[in-house]
Every structure is written in structure tokens, then in C-alpha cells.
Protein backbone atom coordinates (compact mmCIF):
# COMPACT_ATOMS: atom_id res chain seq x y z
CA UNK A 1 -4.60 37.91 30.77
CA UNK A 2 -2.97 35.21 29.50
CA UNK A 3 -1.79 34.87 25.68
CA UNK A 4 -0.98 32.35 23.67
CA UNK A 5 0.22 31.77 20.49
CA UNK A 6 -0.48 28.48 19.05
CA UNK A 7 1.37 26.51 16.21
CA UNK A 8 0.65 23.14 14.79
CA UNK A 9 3.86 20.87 14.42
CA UNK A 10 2.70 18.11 11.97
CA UNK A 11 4.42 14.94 12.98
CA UNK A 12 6.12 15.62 16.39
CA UNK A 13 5.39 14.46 19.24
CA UNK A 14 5.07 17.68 21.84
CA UNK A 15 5.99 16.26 24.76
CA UNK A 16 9.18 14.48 23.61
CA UNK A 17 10.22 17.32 21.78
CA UNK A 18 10.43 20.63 23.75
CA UNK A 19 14.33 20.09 26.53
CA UNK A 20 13.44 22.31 29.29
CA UNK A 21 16.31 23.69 31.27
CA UNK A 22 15.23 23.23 34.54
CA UNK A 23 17.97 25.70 36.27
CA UNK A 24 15.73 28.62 34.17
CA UNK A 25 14.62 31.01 37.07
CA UNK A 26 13.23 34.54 36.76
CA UNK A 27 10.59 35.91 35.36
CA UNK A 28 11.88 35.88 31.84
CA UNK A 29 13.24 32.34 30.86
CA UNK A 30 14.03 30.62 27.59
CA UNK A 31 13.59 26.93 26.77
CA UNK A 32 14.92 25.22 23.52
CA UNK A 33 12.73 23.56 21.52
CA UNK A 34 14.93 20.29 19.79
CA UNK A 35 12.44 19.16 16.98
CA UNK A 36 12.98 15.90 15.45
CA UNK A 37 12.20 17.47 11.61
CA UNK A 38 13.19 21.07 9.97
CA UNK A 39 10.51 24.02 11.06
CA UNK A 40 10.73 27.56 11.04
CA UNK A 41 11.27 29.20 14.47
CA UNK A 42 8.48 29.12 17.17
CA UNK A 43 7.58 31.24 20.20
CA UNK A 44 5.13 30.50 22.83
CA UNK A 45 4.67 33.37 25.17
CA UNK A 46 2.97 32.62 28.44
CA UNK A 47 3.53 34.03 31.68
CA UNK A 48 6.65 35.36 30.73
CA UNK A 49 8.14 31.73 29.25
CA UNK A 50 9.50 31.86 26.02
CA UNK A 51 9.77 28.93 23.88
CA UNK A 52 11.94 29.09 20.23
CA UNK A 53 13.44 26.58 18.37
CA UNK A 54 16.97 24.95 18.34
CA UNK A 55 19.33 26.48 15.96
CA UNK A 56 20.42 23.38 14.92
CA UNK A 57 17.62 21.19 14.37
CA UNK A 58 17.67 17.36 12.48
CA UNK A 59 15.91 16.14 9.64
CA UNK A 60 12.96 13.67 10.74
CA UNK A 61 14.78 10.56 9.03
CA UNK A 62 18.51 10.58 7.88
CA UNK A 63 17.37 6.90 5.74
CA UNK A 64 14.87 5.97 3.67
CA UNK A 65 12.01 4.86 4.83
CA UNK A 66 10.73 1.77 3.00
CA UNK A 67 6.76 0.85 2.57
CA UNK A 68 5.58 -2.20 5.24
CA UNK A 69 2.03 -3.20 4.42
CA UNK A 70 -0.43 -2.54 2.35
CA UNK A 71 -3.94 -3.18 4.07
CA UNK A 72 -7.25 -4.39 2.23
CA UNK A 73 -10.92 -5.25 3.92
CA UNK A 74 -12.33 -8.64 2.89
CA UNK A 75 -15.80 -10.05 3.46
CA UNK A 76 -14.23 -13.18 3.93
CA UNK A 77 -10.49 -13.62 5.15
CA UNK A 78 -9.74 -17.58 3.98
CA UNK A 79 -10.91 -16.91 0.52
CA UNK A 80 -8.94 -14.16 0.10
CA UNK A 81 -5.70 -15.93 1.40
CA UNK A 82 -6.82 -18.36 -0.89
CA UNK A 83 -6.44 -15.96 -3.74
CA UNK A 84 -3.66 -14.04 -3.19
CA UNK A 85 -1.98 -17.56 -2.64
CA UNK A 86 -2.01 -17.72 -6.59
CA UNK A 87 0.28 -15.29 -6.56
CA UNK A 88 2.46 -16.63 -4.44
CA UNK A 89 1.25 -14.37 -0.87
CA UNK A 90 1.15 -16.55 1.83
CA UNK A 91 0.53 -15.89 5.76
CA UNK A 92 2.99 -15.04 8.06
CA UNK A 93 1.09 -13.75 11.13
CA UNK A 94 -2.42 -14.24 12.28
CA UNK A 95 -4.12 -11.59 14.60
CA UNK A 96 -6.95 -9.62 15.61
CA UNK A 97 -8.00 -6.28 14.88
CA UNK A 98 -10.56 -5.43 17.47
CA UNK A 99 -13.40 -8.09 16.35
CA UNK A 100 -11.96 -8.47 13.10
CA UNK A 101 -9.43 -11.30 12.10
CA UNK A 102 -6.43 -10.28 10.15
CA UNK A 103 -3.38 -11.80 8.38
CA UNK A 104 -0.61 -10.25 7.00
CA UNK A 105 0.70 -11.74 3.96
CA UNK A 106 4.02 -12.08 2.56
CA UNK A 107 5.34 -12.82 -1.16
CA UNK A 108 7.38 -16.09 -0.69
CA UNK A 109 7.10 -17.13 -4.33
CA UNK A 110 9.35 -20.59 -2.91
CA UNK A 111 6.51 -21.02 -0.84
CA UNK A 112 7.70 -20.79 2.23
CA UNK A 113 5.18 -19.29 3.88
CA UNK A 114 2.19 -20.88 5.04
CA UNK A 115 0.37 -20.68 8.15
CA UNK A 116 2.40 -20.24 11.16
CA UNK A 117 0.66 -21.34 14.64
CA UNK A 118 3.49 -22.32 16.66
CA UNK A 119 5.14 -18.61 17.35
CA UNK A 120 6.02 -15.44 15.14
CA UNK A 121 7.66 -16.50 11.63
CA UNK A 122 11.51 -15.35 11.40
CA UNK A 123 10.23 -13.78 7.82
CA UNK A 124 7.88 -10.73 9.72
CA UNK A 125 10.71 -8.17 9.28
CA UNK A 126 11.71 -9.06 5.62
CA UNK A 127 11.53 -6.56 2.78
CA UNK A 128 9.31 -8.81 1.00
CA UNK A 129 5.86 -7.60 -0.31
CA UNK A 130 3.45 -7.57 2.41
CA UNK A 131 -0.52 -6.88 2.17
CA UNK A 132 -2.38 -6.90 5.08
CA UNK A 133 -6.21 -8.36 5.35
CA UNK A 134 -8.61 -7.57 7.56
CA UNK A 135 -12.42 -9.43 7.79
CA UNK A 136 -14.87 -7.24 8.31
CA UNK A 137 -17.16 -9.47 10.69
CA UNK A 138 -20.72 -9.99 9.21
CA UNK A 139 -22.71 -7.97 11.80
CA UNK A 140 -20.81 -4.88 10.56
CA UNK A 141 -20.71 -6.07 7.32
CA UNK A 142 -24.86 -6.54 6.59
CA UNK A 143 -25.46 -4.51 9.51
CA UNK A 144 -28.20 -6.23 10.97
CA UNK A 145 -29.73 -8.07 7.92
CA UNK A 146 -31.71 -11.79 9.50
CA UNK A 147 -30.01 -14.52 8.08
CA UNK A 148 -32.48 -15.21 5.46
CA UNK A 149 -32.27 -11.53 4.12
CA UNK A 150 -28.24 -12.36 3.84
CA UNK A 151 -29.04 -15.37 1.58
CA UNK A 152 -31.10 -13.64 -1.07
CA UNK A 153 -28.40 -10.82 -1.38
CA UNK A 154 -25.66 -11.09 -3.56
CA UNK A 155 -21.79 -11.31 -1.75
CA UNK A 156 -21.02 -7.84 -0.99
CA UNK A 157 -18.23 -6.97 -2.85
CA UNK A 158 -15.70 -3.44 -3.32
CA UNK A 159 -16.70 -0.74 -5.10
CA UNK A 160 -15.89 -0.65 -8.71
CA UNK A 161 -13.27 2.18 -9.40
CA UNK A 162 -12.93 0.75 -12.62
CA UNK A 163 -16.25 2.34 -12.97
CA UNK A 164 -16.22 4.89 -10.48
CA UNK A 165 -13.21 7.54 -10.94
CA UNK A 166 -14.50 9.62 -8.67
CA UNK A 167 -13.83 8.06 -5.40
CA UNK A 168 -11.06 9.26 -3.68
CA UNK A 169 -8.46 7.97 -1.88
CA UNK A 170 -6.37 4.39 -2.29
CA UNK A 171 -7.25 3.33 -5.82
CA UNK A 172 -5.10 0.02 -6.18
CA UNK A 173 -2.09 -1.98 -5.33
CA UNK A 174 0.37 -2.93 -7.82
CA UNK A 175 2.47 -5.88 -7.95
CA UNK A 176 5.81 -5.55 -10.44
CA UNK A 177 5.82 -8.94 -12.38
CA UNK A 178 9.05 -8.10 -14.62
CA UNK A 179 11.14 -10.63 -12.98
CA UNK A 180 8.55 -13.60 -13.14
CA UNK A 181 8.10 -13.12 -16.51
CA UNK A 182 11.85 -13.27 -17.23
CA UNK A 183 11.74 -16.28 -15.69
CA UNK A 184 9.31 -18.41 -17.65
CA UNK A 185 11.07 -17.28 -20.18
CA UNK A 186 12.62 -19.80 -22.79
CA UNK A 187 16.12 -17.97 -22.98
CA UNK A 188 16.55 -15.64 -20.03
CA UNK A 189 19.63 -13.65 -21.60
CA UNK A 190 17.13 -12.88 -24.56
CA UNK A 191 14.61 -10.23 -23.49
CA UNK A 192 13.08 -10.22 -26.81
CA UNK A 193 11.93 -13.91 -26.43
CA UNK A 194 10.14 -13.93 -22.74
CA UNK A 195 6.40 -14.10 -22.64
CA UNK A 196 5.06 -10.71 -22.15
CA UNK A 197 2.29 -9.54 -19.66
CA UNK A 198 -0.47 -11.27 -21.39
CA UNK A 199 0.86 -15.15 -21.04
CA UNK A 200 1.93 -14.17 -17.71
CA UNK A 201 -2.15 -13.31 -16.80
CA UNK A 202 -3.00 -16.65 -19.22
CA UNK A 203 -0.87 -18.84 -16.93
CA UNK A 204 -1.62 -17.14 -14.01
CA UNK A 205 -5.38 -17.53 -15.18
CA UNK A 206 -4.49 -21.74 -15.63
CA UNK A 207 -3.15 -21.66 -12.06
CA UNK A 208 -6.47 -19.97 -10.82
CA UNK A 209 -8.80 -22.96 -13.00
CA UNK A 210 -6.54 -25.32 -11.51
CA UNK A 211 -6.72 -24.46 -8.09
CA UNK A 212 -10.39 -23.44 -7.54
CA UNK A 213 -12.38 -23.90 -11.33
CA UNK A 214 -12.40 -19.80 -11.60
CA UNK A 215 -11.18 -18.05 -14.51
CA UNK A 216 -9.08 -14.59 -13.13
CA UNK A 217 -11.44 -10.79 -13.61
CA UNK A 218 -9.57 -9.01 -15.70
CA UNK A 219 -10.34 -5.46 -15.05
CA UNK A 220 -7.98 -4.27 -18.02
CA UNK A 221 -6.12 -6.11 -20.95
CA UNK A 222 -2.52 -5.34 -20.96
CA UNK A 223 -1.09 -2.12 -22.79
CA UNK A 224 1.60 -0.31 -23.10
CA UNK A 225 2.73 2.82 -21.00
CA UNK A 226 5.66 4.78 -20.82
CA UNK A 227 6.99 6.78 -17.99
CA UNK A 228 9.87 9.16 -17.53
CA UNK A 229 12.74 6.77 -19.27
CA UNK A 230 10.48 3.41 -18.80
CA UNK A 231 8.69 1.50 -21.45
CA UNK A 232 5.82 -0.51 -19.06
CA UNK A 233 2.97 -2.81 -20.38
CA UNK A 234 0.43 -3.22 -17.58
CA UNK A 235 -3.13 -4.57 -16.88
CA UNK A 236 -5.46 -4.39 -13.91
CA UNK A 237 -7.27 -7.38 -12.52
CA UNK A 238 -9.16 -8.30 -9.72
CA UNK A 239 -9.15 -9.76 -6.72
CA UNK A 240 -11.43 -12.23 -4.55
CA UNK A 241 -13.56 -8.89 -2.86
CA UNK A 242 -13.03 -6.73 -6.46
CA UNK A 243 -10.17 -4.93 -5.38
CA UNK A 244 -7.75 -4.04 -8.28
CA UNK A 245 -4.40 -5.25 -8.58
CA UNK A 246 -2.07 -3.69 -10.84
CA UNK A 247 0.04 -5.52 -12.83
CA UNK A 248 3.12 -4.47 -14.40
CA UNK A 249 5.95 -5.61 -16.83
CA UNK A 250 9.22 -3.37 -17.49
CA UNK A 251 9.83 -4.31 -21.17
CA UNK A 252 13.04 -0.85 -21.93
CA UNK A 253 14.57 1.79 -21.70
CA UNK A 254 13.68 4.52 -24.15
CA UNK A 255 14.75 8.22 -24.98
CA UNK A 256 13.23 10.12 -21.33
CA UNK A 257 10.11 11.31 -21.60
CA UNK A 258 9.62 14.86 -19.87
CA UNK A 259 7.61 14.29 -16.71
CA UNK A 260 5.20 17.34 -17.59
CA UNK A 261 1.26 17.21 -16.99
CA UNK A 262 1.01 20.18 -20.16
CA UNK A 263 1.10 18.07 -23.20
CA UNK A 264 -1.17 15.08 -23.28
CA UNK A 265 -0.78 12.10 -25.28
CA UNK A 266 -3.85 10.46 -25.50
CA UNK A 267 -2.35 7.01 -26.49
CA UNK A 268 -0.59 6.88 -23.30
CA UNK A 269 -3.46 7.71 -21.10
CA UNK A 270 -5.51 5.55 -18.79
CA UNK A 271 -8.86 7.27 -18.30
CA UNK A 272 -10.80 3.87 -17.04
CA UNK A 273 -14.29 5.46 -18.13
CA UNK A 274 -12.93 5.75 -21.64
């Protein structure tokens, strides 16, 4: 009878990862496992092979790994290049995603960007802020509604979390503004005289009249936060399917504030029921 004793390796690829010496013969024979991250030792015992792991063994990544895309469904794909556009997200690569299209977007505040249909732009492997869309195509989307059924019902649009806390997973995306704001300001090398968060949204809100006769959905007004060492005001608005969008301004430095979950202080909290 055969035995086995199983292990799950999260994040390794089996088949890349186990060197077998092929000179083993006998009976009894020993292969060395060479893992690509740090895991206790392993044995596999079947018909007499026995598998443990390398006794030197190397750390999955020896750099940091840096975030490439953040994804988003849209009922409509132009419209919501269109938005993101106002702040300064353009396209950089068109493509599909089974039936779906899909764009990914980069922030090129110079606007450089722009659609690119004669080859892949240069600017794919930047470190720039990148979102990802994806159109959900209509026959998923109302799922089989006529056409005149599709007229009478409002534009689908994301759930809420605003007003659902409950749901789980990806809440929001969040877009650091500090350095935009610095910029409109009147005397860069005087902190205390930039516009804070709030002008930022009011011009950003005179771009969006400008541009397509909408005022912005502000989800939140701006307040004030701080975390760890970092005085933040931030506000949540959002986007073209309701997704939220995080904004945030860096405003100090202050005296570190103990990263603890024990002591609340309710005049720092965000509870979006409230």
C-alpha cells in the first residue's frame, strides 16, 4: 500500500521546484527539494523515495516588489476613460479580455498619453500609476434583458460601500494628490500657503463642468487623519460607474502616533455609516 504524505506549498510552482538527481538508484533514494521561498522541511515517502528540503533555501524575492495595476469593471469603457482623463489617466494599451474590451491607463499628468494604435507605447513598463478597465459587455451585464427592458432601467452602476460596509474585499483605490496641490500653489517653498484638499476637489470639480457639464460625486468632504507620524486630510469621491477614489493630501509631520488598534479615538475614525 502506498502512502503519501501531502503538503501544500503556497506559491511554488511543483514542477520547477523539486532537482532530482537522476544517478539516485536503489531502493532508498533522496532528492532535494530547492524551493524558491523559506519552508520548513518536507518529506514525501512513496515507494521508498524520499523527498526533503534544501538546507539552504532562498527567499521568494531578494527586491521589492512594486504594485502594477489596479483593475476596475465599467459598464461602459469610453466614458470611463473619459473620466479618469480628468485626472490626468490616459490610455496606453488597448486589449481584450475574453469578450470584454480593456485599457490600461497610465497617469501622464503632461499628457502624454493618449490613445496609441500604431504599436505598444514605450511608457507600458513605467512606474507610473496604472488602473486597469475592463467593459463588462451588455449581455453579461443585463443578462438577457430585450432592449426595451434596458431603456426603462436605470445605468447599472457599483455597489455603494459608502453605504454598504459589509462587503468584503477591494474597497477603493487611492490616488496621493500632495504633490499637485503643491503645485497650484501660490509660493511652493511655503507649505502653509498651498490650497488644501478641498480647492484641489473645487478645481478638479471646474475641470469636470468644463469638460462634460457634470459636477464631481463627492462621496466624503475632506478631513483630517493622522497615521503613525503623518498628518493626512483626505476625501472620497466617485467615479463614472460609483467606484470610490480616495483622495489624499500629506499636510506634516507630527509627534508618532502608536500604531495600536486598543485605544480608539473617535475623531480620527472613518466609520462611513456614521
Amino acid at each position: 500500500m502506498r502512502s503519501f504524505v501531502l503538503a501544500f506549498l503556497a506559491g511554488l510552482d511543483i514542477s520547477s521546484a523539486f532537482n532530482i538527481n537522476p544517478r539516485a538508484r536503489g531502493p532508498s533514494r533522496t532528492v532535494h527539494v530547492t524551493p524558491h521561498a523559506q519552508i520548513s522541511a518536507l518529506r514525501l515517502s512513496a515507494d521508498g523515495a524520499t523527498i526533503s528540503s534544501s538546507p539552504t533555501q532562498t527567499p521568494l524575492t531578494t527586491v521589492s516588489m512594486r504594485q502594477h495595476h489596479m483593475a476596475m469593471k465599467t459598464s461602459n469603457i469610453d466614458m470611463s476613460i473619459a473620466f479618469y482623463s480628468l485626472l490626468d489617466f490616459h490610455p496606453v494599451a488597448k486589449f481584450r479580455s475574453g469578450p470584454a474590451r480593456a485599457a490600461w491607463l497610465e497617469h501622464q499628468p503632461d499628457g502624454s498619453g493618449g490613445d496609441n494604435d500604431d504599436g505598444p507605447d514605450t511608457n507600458i513598463c513605467s512606474t507610473a500609476a496604472r488602473i486597469e478597465l475592463i467593459e463588462v459587455p451588455e449581455e453579461i451585464l443585463y443578462d438577457g434583458m430585450d432592449e426595451e427592458a434596458r431603456k426603462q432601467m436605470q445605468r447599472k452602476r457599483a455597489l455603494d460601500r459608502m453605504k454598504n460596509s459589509a462587503v468584503l474585499g477591494w474597497d477603493h483605490i487611492c490616488l496621493d494628490v500632495s504633490d499637485p496641490i503643491r503645485a497650484m500653489s501660490t509660493n511652493d517653498d511655503d507649505v502653509a500657503s498651498c490650497i488644501d484638499l478641498q480647492g484641489w476637489i473645487d478645481a478638479l470639480n471646474s475641470r469636470s463642468q468644463s469638460k462634460f457639464g457634470k459636477d464631481l460625486r463627492v462621496a466624503l468632504q475632506p478631513r483630517v487623519k493622522v497615521i503613525g507620524k503623518e498628518r493626512y486630510q483626505l476625501a472620497f469621491i466617485y467615479d463614472a460607474d460609483g467606484g470610490l477614489i480616495e483622495l489624499v493630501n500629506k499636510m506634516s509631520s507630527e509627534s508618532p502616533v502608536e500604531s495600536s488598534w486598543d485605544d480608539i479615538d473617535d475623531s480620527r475614525i472613518i466609520w462611513r455609516n456614521a
